[in-house]
Protein backbone atom coordinates (compact mmCIF):
# COMPACT_ATOMS: atom_id res chain seq x y z
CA UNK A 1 43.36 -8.74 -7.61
CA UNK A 2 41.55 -11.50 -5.59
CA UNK A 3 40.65 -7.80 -2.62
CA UNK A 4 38.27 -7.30 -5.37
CA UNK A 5 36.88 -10.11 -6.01
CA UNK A 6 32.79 -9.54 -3.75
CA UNK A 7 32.35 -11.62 -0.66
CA UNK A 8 31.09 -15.07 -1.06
CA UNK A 9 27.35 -15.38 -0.14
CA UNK A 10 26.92 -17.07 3.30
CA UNK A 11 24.33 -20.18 3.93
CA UNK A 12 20.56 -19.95 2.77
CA UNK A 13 21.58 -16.88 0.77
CA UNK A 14 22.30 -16.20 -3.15
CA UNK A 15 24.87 -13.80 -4.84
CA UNK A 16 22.08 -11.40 -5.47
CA UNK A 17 21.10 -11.15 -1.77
CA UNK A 18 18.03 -13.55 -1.63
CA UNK A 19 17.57 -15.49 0.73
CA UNK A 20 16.98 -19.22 -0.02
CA UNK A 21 13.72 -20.79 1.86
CA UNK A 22 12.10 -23.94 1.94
CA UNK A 23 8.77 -24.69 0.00
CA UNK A 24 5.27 -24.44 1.85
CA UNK A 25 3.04 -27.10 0.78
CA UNK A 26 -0.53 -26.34 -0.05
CA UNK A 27 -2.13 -27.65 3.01
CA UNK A 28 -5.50 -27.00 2.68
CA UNK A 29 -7.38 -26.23 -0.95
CA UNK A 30 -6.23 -27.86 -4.25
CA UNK A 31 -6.54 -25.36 -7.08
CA UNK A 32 -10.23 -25.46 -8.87
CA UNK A 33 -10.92 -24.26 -12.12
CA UNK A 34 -14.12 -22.25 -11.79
CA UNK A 35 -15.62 -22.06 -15.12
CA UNK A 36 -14.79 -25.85 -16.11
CA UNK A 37 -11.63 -25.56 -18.31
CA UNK A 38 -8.26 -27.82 -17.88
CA UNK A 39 -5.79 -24.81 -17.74
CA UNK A 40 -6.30 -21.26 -15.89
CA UNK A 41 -7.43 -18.45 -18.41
CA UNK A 42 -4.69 -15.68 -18.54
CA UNK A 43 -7.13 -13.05 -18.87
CA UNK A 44 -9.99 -13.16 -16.96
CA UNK A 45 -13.13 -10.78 -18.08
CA UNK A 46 -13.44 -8.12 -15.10
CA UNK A 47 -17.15 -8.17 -13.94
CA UNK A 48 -18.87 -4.96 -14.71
CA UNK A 49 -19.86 -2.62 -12.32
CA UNK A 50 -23.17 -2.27 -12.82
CA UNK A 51 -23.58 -6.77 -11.95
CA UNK A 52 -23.68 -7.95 -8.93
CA UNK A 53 -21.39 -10.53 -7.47
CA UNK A 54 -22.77 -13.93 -7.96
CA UNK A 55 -23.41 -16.11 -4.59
CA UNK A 56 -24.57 -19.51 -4.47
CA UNK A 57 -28.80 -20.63 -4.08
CA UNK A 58 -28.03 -20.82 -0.50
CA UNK A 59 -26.69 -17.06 -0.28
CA UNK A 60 -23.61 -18.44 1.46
CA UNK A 61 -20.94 -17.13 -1.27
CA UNK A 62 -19.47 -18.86 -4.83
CA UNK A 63 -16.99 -20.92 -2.60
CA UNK A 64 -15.07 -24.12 -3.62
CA UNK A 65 -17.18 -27.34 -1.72
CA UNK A 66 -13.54 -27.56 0.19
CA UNK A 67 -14.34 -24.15 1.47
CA UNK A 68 -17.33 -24.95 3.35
CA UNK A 69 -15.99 -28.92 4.20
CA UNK A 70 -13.02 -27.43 6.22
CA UNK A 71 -15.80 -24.96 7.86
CA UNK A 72 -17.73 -27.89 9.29
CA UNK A 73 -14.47 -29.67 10.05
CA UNK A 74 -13.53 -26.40 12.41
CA UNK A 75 -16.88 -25.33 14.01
CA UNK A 76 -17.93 -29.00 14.87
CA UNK A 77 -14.20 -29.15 16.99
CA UNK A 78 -15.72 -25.98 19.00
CA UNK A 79 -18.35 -28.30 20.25
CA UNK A 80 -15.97 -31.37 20.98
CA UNK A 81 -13.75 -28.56 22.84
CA UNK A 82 -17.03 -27.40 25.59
CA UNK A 83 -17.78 -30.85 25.95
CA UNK A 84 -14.20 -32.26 26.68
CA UNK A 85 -13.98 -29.20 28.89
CA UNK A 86 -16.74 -30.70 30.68
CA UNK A 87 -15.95 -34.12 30.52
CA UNK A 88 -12.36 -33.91 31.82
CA UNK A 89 -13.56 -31.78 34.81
CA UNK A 90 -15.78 -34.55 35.73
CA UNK A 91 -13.31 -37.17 35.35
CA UNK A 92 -10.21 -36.02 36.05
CA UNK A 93 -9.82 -32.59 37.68
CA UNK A 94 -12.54 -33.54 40.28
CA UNK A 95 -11.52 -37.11 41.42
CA UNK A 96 -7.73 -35.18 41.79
CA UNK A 97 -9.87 -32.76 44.15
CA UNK A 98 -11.92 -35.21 45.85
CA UNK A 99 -9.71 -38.33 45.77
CA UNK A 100 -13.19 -40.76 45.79
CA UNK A 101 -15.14 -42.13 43.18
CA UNK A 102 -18.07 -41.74 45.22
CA UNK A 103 -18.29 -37.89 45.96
CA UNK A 104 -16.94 -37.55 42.42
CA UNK A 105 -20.11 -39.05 40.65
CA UNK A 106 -22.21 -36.48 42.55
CA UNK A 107 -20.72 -33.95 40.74
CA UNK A 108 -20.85 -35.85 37.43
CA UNK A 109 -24.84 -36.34 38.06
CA UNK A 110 -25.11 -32.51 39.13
CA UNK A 111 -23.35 -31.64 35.82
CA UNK A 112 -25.17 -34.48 33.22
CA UNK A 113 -27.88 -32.06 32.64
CA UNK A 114 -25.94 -29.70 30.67
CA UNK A 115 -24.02 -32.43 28.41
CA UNK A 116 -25.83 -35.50 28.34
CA UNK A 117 -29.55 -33.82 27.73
CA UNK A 118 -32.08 -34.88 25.17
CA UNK A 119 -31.60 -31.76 23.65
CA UNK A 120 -27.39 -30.82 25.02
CA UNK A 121 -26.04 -34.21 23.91
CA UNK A 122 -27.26 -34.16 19.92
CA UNK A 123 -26.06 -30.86 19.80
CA UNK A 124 -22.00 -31.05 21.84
CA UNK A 125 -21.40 -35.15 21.19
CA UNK A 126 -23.83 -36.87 18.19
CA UNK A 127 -24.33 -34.03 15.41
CA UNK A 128 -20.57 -32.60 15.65
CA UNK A 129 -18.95 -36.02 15.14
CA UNK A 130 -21.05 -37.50 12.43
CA UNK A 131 -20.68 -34.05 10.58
CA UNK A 132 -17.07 -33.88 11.79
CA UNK A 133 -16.05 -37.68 10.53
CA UNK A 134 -18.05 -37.49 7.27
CA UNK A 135 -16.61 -33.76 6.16
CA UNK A 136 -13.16 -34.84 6.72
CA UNK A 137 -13.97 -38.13 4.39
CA UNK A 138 -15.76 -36.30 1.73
CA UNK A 139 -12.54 -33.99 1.71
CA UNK A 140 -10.08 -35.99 0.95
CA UNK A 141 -12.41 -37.73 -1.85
CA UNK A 142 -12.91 -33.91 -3.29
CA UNK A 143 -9.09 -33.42 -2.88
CA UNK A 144 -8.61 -37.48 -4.46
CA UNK A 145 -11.17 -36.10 -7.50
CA UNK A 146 -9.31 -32.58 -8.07
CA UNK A 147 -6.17 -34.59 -8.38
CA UNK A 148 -7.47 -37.00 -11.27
CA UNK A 149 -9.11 -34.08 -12.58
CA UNK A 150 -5.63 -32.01 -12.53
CA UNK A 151 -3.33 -34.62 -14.40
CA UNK A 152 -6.13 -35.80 -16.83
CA UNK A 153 -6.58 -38.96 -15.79
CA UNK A 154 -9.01 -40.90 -17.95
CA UNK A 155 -8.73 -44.16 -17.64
CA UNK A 156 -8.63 -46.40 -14.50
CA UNK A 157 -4.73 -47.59 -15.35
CA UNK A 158 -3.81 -43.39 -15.16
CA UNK A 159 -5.85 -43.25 -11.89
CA UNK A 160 -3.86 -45.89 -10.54
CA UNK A 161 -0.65 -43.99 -11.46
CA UNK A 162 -1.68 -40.75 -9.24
CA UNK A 163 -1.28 -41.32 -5.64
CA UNK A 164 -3.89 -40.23 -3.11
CA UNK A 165 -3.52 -36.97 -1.16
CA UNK A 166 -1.23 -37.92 2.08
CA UNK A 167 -2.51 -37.95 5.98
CA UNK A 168 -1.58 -35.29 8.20
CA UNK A 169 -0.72 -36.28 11.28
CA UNK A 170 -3.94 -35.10 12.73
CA UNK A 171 -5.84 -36.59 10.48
CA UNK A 172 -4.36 -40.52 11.72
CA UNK A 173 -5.00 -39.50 14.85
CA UNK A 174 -8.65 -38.71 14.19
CA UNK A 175 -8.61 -42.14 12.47
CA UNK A 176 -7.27 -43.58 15.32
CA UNK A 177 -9.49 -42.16 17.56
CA UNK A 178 -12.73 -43.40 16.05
CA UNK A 179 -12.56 -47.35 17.13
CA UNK A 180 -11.51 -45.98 20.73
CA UNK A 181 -14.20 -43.79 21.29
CA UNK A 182 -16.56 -45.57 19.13
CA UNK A 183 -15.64 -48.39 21.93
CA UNK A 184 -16.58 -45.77 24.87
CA UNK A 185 -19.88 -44.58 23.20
CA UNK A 186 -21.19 -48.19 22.93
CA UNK A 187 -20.36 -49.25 26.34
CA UNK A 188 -21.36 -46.30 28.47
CA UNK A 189 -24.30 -45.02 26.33
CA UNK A 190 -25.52 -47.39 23.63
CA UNK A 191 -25.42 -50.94 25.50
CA UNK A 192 -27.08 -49.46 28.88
CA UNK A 193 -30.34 -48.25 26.51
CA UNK A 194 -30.36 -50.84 24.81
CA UNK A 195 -29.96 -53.77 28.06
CA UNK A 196 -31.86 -51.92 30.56
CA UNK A 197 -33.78 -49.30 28.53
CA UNK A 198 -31.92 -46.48 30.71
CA UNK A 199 -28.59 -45.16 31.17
CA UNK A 200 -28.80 -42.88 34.05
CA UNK A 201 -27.17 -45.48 36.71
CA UNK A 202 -23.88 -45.16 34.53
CA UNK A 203 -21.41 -42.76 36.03
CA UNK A 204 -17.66 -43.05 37.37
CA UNK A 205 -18.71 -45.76 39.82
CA UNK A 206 -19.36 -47.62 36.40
CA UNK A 207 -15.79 -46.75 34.60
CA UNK A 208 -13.88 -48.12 37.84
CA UNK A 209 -16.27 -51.28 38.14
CA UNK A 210 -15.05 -51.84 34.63
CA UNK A 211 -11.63 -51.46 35.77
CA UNK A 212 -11.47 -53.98 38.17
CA UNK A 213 -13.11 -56.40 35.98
CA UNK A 214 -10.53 -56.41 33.29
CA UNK A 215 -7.55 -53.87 34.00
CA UNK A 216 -5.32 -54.74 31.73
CA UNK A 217 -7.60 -53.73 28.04
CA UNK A 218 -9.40 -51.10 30.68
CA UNK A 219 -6.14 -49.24 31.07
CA UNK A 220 -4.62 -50.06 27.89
CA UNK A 221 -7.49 -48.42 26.14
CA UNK A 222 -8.16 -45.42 28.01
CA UNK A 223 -4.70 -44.62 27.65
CA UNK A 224 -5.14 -44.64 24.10
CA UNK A 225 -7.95 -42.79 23.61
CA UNK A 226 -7.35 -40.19 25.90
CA UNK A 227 -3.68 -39.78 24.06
CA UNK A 228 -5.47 -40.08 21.08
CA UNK A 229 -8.44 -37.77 21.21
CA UNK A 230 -5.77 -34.87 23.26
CA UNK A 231 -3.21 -34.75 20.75
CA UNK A 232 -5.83 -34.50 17.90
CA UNK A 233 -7.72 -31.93 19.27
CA UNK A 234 -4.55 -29.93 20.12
CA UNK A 235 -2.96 -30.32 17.00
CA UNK A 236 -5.85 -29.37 15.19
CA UNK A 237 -6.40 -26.35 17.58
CA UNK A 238 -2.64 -25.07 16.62
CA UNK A 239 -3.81 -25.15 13.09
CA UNK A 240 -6.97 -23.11 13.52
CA UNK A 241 -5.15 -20.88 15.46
CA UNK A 242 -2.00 -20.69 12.87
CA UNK A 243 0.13 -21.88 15.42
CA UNK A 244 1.08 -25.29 13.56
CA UNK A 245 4.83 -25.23 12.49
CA UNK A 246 4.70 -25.73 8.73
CA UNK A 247 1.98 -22.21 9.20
CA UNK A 248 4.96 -20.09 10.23
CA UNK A 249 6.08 -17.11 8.33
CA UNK A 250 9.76 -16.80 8.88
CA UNK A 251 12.39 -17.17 6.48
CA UNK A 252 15.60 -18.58 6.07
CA UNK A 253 17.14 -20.16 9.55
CA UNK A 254 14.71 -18.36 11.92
CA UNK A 255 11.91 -20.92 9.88
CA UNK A 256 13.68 -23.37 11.52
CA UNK A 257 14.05 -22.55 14.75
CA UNK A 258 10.30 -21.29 15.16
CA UNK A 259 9.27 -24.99 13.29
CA UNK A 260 10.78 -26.76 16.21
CA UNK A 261 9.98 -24.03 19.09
CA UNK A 262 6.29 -24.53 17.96
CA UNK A 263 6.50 -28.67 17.55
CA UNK A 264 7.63 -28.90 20.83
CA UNK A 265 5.26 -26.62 22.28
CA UNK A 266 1.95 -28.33 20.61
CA UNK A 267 3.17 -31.28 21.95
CA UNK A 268 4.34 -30.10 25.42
CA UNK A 269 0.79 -28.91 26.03
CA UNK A 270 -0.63 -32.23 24.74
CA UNK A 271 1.54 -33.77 26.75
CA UNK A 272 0.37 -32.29 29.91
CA UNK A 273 -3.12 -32.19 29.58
CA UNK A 274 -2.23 -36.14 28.78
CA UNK A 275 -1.02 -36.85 32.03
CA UNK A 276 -3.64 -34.79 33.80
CA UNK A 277 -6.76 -36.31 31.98
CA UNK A 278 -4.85 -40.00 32.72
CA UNK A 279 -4.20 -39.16 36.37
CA UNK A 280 -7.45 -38.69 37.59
CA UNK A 281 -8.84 -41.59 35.26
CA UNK A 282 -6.59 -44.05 35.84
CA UNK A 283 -5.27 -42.95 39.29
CA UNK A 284 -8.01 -42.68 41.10
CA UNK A 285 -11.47 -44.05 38.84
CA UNK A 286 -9.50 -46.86 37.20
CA UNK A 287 -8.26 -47.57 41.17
CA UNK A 288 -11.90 -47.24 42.87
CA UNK A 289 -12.66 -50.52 42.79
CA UNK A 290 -16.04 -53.10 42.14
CA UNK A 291 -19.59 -51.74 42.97
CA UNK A 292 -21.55 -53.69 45.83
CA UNK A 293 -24.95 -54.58 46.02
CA UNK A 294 -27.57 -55.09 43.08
CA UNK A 295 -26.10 -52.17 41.22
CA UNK A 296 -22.66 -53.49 40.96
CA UNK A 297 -24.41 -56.96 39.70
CA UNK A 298 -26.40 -54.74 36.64
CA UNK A 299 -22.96 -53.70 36.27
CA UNK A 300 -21.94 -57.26 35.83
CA UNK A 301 -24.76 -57.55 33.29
CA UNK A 302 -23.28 -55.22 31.35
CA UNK A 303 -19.59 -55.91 31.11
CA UNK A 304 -20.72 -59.69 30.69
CA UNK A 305 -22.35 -58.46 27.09
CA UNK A 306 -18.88 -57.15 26.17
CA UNK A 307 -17.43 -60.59 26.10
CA UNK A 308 -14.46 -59.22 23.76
CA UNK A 309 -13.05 -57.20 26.78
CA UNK A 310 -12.88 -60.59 28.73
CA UNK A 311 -10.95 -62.67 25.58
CA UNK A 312 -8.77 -59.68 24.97
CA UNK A 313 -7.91 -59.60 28.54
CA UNK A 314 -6.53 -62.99 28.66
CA UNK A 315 -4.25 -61.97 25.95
CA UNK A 316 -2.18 -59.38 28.13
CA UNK A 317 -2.67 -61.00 31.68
């Protein structure tokens, strides 16, 4: 009697044959009730066809105001990925090359034009990252007001009882980021305008003058936000590209393996373009050494405003 009994199902799979797979969280869009009501309507009136679809004033479609905030969030990284293209040539792959500071900057002056233009830089560096930072705020305040709006919450007690939407890990890292290269903008860009009324004296010869001043915040904080900014950007590259791991489409135990195959490979490649950004910055402009002359003493000028790398330095030496 127990010949006939039908084989027991093996792991991840039911008696009927299904297999059993793990729930995909809604990443991106929260559901939004177009025409205003609490609940969905179960039958929707078809649109005739004799009326046109309906777009928005703008012509650019009846989309959800996530739609178009995860647009700006996307395009604006294509601009951050030309100019960190740029930007690690000229301070990492080249110094590698040319193992001095010196001939290095010459390259970094021949390629300025293209990046740090009055006309280059608003468009690669200044527009992208305001629109980039404030899109990613203002979507997780639309995502914070589709939640309230989802439970019902009325009162400021039931608002308090509905959590906020989480952080990715991307998203702390862009978080992260912001004081770091915030830090970078003011030093190299902002401060030199604003002491000497021009910034075109500041190049590598500048970074490693820095370094030998005070090493030990120098290095600590180009470490961080060159881990910082690489790991963000590739992370949020995989998920543009549907390479992240929770975007994979297998079932059952081959989800699992492809998860992990793809985790490791995100951050293998972070990893390594990690170390190469850091080994031309730290090995060989963070090791160049002071500038001589009256250009090393504007440099002095300048690092002698920042009088929070000097009290943070004491801290770690």
């Amino acid at each position: 009697m127990s010949d006939d009994l039908p084989p027991m199902p093996e792991d991840g799979e039911s008696v009927i044959g299904l297999l059993e797979v793990e729930p995909s969280p809604v990443e991106d869009e929260y559901f939004e009730f177009k025409d205003g009501s609490y609940f969905e309507s179960s039958s929707p009136s078809p649109t005739p066809s004799w009326q046109p679809s309906r777009t928005s004033t703008l012509g650019l479609g009846n989309h959800r105001p996530s739609y178009y905030l995860l647009r700006i969030q996307k395009y604006t990284s294509y601009a951050f990925t030309v100019f960190s293209t740029l930007h690690i040539a000229n301070t990492s792959l080249i110094p590698l090359l040319t193992r001095s500071v010196s001939e290095s900057n010459r390259y970094l002056l021949l390629t300025r034009p293209f990046y740090q233009s009055a006309l280059t830089e608003p468009l690669l560096v200044a527009i992208p990252l305001l629109a980039h930072v404030s899109s990613g705020i203002a979507l997780r305040f639309y995502r914070r007001h589709q939640a309230l709006r989802r439970y019902g919450a009325e009162s400021h007690q039931d608002r308090r009882k509905i959590p906020w939407p989480p952080f990715s890990g991307t998203s702390l890292l862009g978080y992260a980021l912001l004081p770091f290269a915030g830090f970078h903008i003011w030093t190299t860009r902002i401060l030199p305008l604003y002491m000497h009324g021009d910034s075109s004296m500041i190049g590598l010869g500048y970074i490693s003058h820095g370094f030998a001043l005070h090493p030990a915040v120098s290095f600590a904080g180009f470490a961080a936000l060159v881990s910082a900014g690489v790991w963000h950007t590739t992370w949020g590259w995989a998920r543009w590209l549907g390479l992240a791991p929770t975007q994979t489409t297998e079932t059952g135990s081959q989800r699992s393996i492809t998860k992990k195959r793809r985790w490791y490979n995100i951050n293998g490649v972070a990893a390594l373009v990690t170390g190469l950004w850091l080994a031309g910055s730290l090995g060989i402009i963070g090791r160049g050494g002071k500038t001589d002359g009256w250009i090393g003493r504007e440099f002095d000028d300048l690092y002698k405003v920042v009088s929070l790398i000097g009290k943070l330095n004491k801290l770690y030496v």
